[in-house]
N, C-alpha and C. Protein backbone atom coordinates (compact mmCIF):
# COMPACT_ATOMS: atom_id res chain seq x y z
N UNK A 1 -18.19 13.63 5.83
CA UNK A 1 -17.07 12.83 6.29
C UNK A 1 -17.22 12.65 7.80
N UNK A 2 -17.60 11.76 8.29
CA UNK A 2 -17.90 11.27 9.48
C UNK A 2 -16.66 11.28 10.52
N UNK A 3 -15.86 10.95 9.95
CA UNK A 3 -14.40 10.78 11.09
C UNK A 3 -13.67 11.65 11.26
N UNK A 4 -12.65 11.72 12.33
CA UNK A 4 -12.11 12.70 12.76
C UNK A 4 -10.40 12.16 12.77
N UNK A 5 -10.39 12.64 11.46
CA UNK A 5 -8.94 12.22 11.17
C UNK A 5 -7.98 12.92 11.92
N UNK A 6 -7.81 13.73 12.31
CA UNK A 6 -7.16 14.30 13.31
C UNK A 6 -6.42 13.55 14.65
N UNK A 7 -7.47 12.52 14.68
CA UNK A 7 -6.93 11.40 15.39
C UNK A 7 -6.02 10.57 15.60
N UNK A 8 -6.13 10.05 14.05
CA UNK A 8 -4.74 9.38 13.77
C UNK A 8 -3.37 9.36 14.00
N UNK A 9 -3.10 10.48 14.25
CA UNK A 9 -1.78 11.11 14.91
C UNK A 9 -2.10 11.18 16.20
N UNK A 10 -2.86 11.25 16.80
CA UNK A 10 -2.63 11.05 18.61
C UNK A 10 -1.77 9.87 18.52
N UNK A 11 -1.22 10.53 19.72
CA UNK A 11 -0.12 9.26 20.35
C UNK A 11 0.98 9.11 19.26
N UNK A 12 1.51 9.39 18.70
CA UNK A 12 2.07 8.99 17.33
C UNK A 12 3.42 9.97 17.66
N UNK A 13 4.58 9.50 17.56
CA UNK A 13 5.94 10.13 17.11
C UNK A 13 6.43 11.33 15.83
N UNK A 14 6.65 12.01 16.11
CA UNK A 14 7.27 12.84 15.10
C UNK A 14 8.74 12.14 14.01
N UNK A 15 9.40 11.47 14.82
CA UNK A 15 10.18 10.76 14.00
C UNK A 15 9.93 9.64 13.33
N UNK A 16 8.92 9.26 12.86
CA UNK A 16 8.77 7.83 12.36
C UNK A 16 7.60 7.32 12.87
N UNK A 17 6.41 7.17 11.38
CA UNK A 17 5.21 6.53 12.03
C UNK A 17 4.86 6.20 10.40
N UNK A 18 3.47 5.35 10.88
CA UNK A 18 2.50 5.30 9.66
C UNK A 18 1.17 5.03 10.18
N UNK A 19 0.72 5.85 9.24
CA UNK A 19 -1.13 5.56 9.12
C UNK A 19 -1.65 4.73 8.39
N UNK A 20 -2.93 4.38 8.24
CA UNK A 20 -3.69 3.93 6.76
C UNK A 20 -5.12 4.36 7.23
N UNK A 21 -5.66 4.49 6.38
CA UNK A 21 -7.30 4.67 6.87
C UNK A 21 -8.11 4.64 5.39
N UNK A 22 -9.01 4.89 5.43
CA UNK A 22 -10.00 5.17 4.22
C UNK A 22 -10.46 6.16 4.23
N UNK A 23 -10.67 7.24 2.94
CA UNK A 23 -11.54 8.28 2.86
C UNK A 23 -12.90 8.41 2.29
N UNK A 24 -13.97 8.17 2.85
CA UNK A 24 -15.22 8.06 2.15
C UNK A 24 -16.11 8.93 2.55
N UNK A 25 -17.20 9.64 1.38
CA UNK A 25 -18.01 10.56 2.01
C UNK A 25 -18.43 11.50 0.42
N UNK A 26 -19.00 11.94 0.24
CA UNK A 26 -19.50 12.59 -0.73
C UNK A 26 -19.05 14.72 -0.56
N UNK A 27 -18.65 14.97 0.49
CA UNK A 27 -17.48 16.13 0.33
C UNK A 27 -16.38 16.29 0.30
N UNK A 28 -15.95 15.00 0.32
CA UNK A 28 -14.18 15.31 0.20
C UNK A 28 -14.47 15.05 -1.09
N UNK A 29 -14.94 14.29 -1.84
CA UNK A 29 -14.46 14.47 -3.46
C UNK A 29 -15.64 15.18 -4.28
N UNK A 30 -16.60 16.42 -3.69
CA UNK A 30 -17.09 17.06 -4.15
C UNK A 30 -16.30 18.34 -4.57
N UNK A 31 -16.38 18.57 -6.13
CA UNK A 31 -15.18 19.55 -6.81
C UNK A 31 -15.80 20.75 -6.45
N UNK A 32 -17.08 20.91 -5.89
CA UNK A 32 -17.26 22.34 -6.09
C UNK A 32 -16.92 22.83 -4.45
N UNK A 33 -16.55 21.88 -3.50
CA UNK A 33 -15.61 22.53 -2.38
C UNK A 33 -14.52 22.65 -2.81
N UNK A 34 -13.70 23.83 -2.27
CA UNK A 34 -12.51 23.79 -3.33
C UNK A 34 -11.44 23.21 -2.64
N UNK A 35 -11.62 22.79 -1.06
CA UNK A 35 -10.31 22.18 -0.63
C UNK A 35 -11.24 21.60 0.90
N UNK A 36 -10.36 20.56 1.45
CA UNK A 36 -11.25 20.01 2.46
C UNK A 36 -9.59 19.01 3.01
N UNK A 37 -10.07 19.80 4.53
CA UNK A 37 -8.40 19.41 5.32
C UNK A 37 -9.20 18.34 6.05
N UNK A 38 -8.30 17.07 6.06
CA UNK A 38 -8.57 15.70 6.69
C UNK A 38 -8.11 16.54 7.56
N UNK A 39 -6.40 16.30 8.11
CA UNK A 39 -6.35 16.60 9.38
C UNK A 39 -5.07 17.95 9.65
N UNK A 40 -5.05 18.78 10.61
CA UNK A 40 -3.88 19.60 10.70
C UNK A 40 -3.54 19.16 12.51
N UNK A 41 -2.10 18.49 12.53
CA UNK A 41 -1.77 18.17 13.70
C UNK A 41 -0.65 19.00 13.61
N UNK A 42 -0.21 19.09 15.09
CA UNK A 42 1.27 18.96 15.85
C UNK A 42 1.71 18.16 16.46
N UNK A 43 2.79 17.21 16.07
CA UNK A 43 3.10 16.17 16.86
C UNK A 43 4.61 16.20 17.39
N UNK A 44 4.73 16.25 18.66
CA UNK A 44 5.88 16.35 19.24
C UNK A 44 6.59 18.26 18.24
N UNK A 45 7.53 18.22 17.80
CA UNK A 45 7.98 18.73 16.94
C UNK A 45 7.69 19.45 15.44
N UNK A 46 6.61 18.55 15.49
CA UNK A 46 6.31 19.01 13.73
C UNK A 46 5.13 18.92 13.47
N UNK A 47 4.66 19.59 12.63
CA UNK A 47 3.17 19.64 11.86
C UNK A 47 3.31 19.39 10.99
N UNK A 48 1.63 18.34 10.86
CA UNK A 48 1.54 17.53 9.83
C UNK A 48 0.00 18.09 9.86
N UNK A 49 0.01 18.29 7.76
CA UNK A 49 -1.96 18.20 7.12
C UNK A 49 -1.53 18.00 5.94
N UNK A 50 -3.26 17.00 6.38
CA UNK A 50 -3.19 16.66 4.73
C UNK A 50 -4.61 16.83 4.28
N UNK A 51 -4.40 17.13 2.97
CA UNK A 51 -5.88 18.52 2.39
C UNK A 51 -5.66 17.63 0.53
N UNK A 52 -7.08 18.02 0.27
CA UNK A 52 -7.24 17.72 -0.84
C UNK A 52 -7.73 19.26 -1.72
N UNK A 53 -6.82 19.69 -2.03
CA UNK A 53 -7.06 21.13 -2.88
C UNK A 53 -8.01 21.16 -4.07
N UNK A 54 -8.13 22.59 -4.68
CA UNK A 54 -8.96 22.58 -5.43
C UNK A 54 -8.53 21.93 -7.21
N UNK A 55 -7.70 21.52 -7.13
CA UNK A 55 -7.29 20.75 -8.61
C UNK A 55 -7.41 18.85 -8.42
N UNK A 56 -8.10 18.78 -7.36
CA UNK A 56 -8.40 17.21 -7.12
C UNK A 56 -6.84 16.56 -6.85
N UNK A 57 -5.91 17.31 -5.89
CA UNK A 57 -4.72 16.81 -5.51
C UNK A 57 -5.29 16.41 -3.80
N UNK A 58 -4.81 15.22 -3.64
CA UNK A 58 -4.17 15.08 -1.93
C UNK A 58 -2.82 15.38 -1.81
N UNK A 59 -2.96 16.11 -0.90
CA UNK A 59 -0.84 17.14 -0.42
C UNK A 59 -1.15 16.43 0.92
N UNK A 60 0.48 16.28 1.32
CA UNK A 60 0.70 15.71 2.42
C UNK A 60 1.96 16.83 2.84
N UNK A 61 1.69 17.38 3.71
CA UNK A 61 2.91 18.30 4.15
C UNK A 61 3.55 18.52 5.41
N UNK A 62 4.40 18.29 5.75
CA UNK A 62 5.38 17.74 6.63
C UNK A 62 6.07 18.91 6.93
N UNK A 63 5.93 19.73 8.61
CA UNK A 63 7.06 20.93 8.75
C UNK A 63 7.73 20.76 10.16
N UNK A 64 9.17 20.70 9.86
CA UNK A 64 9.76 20.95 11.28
C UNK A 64 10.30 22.19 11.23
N UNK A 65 11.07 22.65 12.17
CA UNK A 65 12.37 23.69 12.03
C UNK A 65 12.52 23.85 11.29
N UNK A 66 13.37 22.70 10.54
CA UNK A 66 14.56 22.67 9.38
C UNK A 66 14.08 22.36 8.12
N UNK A 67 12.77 21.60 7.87
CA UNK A 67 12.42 21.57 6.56
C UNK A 67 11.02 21.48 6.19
N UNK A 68 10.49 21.26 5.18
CA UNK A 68 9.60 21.01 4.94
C UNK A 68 9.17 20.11 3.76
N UNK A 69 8.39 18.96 4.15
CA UNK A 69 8.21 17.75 3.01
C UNK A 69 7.20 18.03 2.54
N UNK A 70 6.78 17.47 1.35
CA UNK A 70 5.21 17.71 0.56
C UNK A 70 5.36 16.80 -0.63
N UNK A 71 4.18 16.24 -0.33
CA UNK A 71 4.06 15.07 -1.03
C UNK A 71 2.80 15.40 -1.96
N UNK A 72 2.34 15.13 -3.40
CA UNK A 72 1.17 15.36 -3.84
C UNK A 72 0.89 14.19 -4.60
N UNK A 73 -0.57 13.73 -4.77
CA UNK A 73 -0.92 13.00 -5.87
C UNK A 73 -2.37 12.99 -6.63
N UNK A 74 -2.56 13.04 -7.84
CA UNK A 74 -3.75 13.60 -8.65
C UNK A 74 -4.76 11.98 -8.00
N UNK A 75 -6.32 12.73 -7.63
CA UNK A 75 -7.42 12.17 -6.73
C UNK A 75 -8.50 12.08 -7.80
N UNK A 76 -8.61 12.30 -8.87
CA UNK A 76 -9.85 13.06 -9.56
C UNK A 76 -10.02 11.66 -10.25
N UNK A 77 -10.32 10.74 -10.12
CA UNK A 77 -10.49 9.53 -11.01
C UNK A 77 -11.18 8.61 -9.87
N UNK A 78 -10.99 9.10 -8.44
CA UNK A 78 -12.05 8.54 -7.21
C UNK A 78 -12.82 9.27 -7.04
N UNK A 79 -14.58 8.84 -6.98
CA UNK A 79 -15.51 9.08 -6.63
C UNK A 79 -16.05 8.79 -4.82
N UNK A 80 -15.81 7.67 -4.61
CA UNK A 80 -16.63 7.64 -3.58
C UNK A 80 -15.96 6.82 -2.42
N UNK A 81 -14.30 6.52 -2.50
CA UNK A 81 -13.72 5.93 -1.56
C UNK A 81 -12.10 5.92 -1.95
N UNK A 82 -11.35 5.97 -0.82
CA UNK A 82 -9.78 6.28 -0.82
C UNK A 82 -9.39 5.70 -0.24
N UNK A 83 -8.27 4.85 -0.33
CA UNK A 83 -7.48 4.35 0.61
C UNK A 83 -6.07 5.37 0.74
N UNK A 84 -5.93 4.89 1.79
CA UNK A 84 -4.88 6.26 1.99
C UNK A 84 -3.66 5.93 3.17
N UNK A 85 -2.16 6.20 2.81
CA UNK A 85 -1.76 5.67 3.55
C UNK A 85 -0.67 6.41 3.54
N UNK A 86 -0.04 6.73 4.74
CA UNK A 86 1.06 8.20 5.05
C UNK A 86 2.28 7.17 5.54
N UNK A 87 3.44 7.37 5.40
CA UNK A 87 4.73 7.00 5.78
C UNK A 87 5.58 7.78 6.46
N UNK A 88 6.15 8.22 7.73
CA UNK A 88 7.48 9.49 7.40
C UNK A 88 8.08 8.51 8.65
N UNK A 89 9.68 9.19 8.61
CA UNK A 89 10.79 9.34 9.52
C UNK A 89 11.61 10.20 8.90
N UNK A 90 13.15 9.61 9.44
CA UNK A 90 13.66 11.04 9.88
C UNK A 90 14.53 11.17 8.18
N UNK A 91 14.07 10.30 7.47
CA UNK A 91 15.00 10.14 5.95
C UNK A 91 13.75 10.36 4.62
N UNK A 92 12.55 10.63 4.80
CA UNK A 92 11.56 9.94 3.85
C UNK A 92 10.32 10.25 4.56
N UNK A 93 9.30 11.12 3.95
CA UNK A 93 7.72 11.10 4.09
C UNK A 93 7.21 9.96 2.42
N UNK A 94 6.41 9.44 2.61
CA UNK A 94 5.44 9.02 1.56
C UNK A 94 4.07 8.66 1.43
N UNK A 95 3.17 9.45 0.76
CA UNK A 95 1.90 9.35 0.61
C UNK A 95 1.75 8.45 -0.34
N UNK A 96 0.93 7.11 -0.11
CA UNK A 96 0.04 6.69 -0.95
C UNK A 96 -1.62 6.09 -0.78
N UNK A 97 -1.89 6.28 -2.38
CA UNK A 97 -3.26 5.99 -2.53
C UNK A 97 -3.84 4.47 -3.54
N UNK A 98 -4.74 4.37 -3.23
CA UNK A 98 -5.52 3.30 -3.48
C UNK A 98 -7.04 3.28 -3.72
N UNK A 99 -7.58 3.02 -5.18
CA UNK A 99 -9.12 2.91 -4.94
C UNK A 99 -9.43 1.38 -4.25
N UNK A 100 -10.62 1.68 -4.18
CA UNK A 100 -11.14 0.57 -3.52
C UNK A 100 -11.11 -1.26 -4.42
N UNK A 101 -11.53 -0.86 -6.03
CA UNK A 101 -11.32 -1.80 -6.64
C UNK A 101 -10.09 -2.02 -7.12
N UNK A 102 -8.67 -1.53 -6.57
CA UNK A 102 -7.11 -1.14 -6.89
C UNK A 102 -6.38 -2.43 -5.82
N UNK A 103 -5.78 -3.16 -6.18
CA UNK A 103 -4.57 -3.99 -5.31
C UNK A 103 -3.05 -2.93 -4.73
N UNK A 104 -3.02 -2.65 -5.46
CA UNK A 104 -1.70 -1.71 -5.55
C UNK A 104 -2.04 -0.42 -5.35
N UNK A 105 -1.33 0.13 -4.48
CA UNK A 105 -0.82 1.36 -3.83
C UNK A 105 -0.32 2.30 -4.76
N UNK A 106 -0.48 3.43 -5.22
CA UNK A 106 0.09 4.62 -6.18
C UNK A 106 0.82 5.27 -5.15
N UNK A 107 2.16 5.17 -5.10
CA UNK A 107 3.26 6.06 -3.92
C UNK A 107 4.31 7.07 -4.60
N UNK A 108 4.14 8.16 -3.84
CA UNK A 108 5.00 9.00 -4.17
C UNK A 108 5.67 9.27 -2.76
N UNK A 109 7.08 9.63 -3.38
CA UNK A 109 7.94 10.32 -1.51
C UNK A 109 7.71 11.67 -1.97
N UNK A 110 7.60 12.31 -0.67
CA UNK A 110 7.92 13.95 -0.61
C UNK A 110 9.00 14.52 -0.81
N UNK A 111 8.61 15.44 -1.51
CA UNK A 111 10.16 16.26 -1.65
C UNK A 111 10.41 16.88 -0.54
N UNK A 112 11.66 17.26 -0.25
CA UNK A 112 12.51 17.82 1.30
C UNK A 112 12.24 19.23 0.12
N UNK A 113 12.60 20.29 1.12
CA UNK A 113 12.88 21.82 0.82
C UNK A 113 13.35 22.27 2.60
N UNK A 114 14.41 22.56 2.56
CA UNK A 114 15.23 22.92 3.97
C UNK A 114 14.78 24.53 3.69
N UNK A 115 14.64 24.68 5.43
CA UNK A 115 14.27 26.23 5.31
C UNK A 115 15.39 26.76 5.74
């Protein structure tokens, strides 16, 4: 994986942003790594990573103070490219995905859990 997703969040607000990017590379969707973190930031207030675990999920997880969001969606049906696209503010995180030969976006919102 060539890029340094970590990036994406420079400069970027804790209350309200969005990404998109692509994931391509032959170790992020190799099963026999068992998990592989795009990126772990702090931005302003809150930390944000998002990791593709060992059951072929991308989690998107969202922590301030007061809560914590997490978003998941099953990856195991892409081989060799992701579209990928993160949502949050101060009401709503949402991860979605996209193969490459896909028009439409697969979106899920995160669930809140207040600490």
């Amino acid at each position: 994986m060539g890029m340094d997703y970590s990036q994406l969040l420079v400069g970027k607000s804790d209350k309200a942003g969005e990404v998109e990017f692509v994931v391509e590379g032959p170790d992020f969707f190799n099963q026999d790594i068992k998990e592989v973190t795009l990126f772990y930031n702090i931005v302003e207030d809150s930390r944000f990573k998002l990791f593709r675990n060992n059951k072929q999920e991308l989690i998107l997880v969202h922590v301030t103070e007061d809560w914590i969001r997490q978003a998941k969606l099953n990856i195991s049906k892409y081989k060799e490219q992701l579209n990928v696209k993160i949502t949050w503010g101060s009401n709503e995180d949402t991860l979605a995905i996209k193969g490459q030969d896909e028009e439409d976006f697969n979106t899920v919102k995160a669930v809140q859990i207040d600490n």
